[in-house]
Protein backbone atom coordinates (compact mmCIF):
# COMPACT_ATOMS: atom_id res chain seq x y z
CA UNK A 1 -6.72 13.90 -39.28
CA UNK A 2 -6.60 16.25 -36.50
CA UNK A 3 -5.48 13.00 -33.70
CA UNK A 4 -2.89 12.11 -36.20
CA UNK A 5 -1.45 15.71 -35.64
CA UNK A 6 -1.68 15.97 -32.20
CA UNK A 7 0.17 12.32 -32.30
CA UNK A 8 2.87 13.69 -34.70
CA UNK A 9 3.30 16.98 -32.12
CA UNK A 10 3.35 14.40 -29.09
CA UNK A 11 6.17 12.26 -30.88
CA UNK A 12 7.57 15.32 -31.94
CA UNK A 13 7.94 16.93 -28.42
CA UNK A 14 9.15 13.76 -27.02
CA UNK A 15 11.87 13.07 -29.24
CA UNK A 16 12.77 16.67 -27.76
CA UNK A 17 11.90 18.24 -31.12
CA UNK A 18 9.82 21.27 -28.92
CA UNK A 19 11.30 24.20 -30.91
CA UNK A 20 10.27 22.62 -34.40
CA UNK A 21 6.42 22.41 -33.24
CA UNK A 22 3.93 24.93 -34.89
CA UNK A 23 2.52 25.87 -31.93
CA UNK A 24 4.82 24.95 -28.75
CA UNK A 25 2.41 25.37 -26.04
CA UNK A 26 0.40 22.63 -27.48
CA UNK A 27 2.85 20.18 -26.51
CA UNK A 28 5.87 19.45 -23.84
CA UNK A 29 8.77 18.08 -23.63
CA UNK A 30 8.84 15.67 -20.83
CA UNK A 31 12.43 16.11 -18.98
CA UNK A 32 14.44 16.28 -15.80
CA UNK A 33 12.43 19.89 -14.19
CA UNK A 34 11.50 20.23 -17.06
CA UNK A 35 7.81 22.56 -17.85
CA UNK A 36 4.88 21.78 -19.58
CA UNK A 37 2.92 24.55 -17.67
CA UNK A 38 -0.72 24.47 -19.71
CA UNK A 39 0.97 21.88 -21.88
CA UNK A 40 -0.79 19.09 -23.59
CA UNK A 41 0.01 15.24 -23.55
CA UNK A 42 -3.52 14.16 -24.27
CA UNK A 43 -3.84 10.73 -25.57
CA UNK A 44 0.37 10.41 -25.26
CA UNK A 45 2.48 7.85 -24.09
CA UNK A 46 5.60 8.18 -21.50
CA UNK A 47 6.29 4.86 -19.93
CA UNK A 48 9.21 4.75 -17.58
CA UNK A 49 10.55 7.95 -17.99
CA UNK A 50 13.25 9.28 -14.69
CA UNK A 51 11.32 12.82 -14.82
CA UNK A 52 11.29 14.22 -11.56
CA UNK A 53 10.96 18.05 -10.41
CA UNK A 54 8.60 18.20 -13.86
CA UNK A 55 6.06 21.28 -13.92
CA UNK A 56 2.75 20.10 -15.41
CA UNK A 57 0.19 23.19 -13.86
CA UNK A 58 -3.00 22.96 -15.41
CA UNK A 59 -1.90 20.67 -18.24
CA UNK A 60 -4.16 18.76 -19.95
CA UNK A 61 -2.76 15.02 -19.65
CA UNK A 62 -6.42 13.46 -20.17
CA UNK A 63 -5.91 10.07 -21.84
CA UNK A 64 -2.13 9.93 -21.50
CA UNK A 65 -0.49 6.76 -20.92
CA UNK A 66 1.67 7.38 -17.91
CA UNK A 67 2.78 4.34 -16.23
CA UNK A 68 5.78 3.53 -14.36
CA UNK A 69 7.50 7.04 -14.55
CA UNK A 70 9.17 8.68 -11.64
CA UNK A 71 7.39 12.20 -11.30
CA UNK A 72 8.97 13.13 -7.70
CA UNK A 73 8.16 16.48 -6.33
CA UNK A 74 6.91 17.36 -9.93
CA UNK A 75 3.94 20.09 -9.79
CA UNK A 76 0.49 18.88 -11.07
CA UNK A 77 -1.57 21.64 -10.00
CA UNK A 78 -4.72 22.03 -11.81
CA UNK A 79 -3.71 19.04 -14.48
CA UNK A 80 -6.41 17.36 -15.89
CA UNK A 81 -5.59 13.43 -15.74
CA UNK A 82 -9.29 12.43 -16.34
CA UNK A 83 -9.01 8.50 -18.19
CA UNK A 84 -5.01 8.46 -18.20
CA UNK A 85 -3.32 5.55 -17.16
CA UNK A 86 -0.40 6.34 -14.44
CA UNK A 87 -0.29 2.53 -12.83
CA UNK A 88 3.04 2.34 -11.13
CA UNK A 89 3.84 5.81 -11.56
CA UNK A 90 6.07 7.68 -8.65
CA UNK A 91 4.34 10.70 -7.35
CA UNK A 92 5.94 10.99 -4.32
CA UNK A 93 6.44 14.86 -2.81
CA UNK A 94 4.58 15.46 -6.03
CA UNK A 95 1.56 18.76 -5.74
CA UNK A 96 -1.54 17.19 -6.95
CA UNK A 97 -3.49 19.84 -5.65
CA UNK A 98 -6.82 20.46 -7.60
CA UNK A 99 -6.04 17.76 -10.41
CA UNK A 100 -8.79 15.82 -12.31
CA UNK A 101 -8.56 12.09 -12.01
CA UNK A 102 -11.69 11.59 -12.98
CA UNK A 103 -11.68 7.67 -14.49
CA UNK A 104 -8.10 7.17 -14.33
CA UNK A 105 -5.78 4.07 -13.39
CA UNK A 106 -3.67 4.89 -10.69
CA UNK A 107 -3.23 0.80 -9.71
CA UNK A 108 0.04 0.95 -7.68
CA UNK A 109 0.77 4.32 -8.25
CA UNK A 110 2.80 5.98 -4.83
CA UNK A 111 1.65 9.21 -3.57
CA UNK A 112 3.47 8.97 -0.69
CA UNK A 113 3.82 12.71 0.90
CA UNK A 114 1.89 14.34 -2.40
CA UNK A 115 -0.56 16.74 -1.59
CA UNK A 116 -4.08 15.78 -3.19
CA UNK A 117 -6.21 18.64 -1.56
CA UNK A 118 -8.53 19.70 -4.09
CA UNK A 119 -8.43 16.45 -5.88
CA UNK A 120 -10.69 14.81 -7.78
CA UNK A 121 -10.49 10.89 -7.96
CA UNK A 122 -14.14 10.53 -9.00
CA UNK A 123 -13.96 6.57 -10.43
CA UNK A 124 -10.53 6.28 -10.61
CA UNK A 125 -9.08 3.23 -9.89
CA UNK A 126 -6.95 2.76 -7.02
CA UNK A 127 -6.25 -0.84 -6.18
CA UNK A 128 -2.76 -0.95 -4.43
CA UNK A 129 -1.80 2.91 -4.42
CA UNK A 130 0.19 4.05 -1.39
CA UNK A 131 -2.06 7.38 -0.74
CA UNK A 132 -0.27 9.92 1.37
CA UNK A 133 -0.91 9.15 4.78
CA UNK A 134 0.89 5.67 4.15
CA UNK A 135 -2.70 3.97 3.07
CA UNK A 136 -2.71 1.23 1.01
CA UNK A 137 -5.61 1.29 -0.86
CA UNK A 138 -7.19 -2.39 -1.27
CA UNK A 139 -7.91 -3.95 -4.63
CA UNK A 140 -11.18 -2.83 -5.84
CA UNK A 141 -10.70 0.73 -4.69
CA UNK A 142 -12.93 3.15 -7.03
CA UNK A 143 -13.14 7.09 -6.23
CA UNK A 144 -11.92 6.42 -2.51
CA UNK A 145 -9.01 4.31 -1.27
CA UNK A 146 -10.41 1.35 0.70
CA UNK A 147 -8.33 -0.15 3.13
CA UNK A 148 -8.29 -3.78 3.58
CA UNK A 149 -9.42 -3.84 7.16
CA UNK A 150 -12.34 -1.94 5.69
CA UNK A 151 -13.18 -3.74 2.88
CA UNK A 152 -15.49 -6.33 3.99
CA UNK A 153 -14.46 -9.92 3.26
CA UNK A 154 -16.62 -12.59 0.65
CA UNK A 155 -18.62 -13.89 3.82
CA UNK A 156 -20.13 -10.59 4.62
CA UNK A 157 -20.45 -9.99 1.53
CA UNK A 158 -22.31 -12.73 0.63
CA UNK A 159 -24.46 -13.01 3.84
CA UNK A 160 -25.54 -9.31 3.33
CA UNK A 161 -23.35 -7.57 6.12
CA UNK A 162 -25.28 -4.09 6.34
CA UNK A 163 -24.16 -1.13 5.42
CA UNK A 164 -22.51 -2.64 2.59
């Protein structure tokens, strides 16, 4: 009962329906700069959304389904992403600072320029995100971005290279 109301206030504060919720700072509404300061989207789904200069400090985003939205320069300080899905997502100029992404799927995801001090990104996976510094992280990339030049290749991984 209670996820079916937390999915009713999701679908309610995405159809832009914020002012009708019982309690508003339970849920967002996910605009152009817009704020869902200590907001909650957990378990949600915003796919493809044109959303950037959005405030989510310290929201709680755990289990959303974020893929393929464009989140530049938006402020994630603090948000707790732990087991969301934002493959594809745009995160460039975005402040990532201190955020939890703790299991999540940020395949292709671009974080070019975003500031990820702070950040956790304890088994996420990270196959093909652009990290900051212009990395490409390789395919297979959990918790740390692997290049491919680091990533050793099936021979040495097969013949036992050491170290790996």
């Amino acid at each position: 009962m209670r996820v079916a109301a937390l999915a009713l206030l999701s679908a309610l504060a995405l159809a832009g329906c914020a002012s009708e919720l019982p309690n508003p700072q339970s849920a967002c509404v996910v605009a152009r700069n817009g704020d869902c300061s200590g907001g909650s989207l957990q378990r949600a789904s915003v796919v493809g959304r044109d959303v950037p200069g959005m405030v989510f400090a310290r929201a709680d985003l755990r289990g959303a389904t974020l893929m393929s939205n464009n989140f530049e320069g938006a402020n994630f300080v603090g948000a707790d992403f732990a087991g969301a899905t934002l493959s594809g997502a745009r995160l460039v100029n975005a402040d990532l600072s201190s955020a939890d992404f703790t299991r999540a799927n940020l395949m292709g995801a671009d974080l070019t320029n975003a500031n990820i001090s702070g950040a956790d990104f304890d088994r996420a996976q990270l196959g093909g995100t652009i990290f900051p510094d212009g990395r490409v992280c390789a395919a297979g990339s959990i918790g740390r971005c692997v290049t491919e030049w680091e990533a050793p290749s099936l021979f040495d991984q097969f013949f036992g290279i050491p170290g790996w």
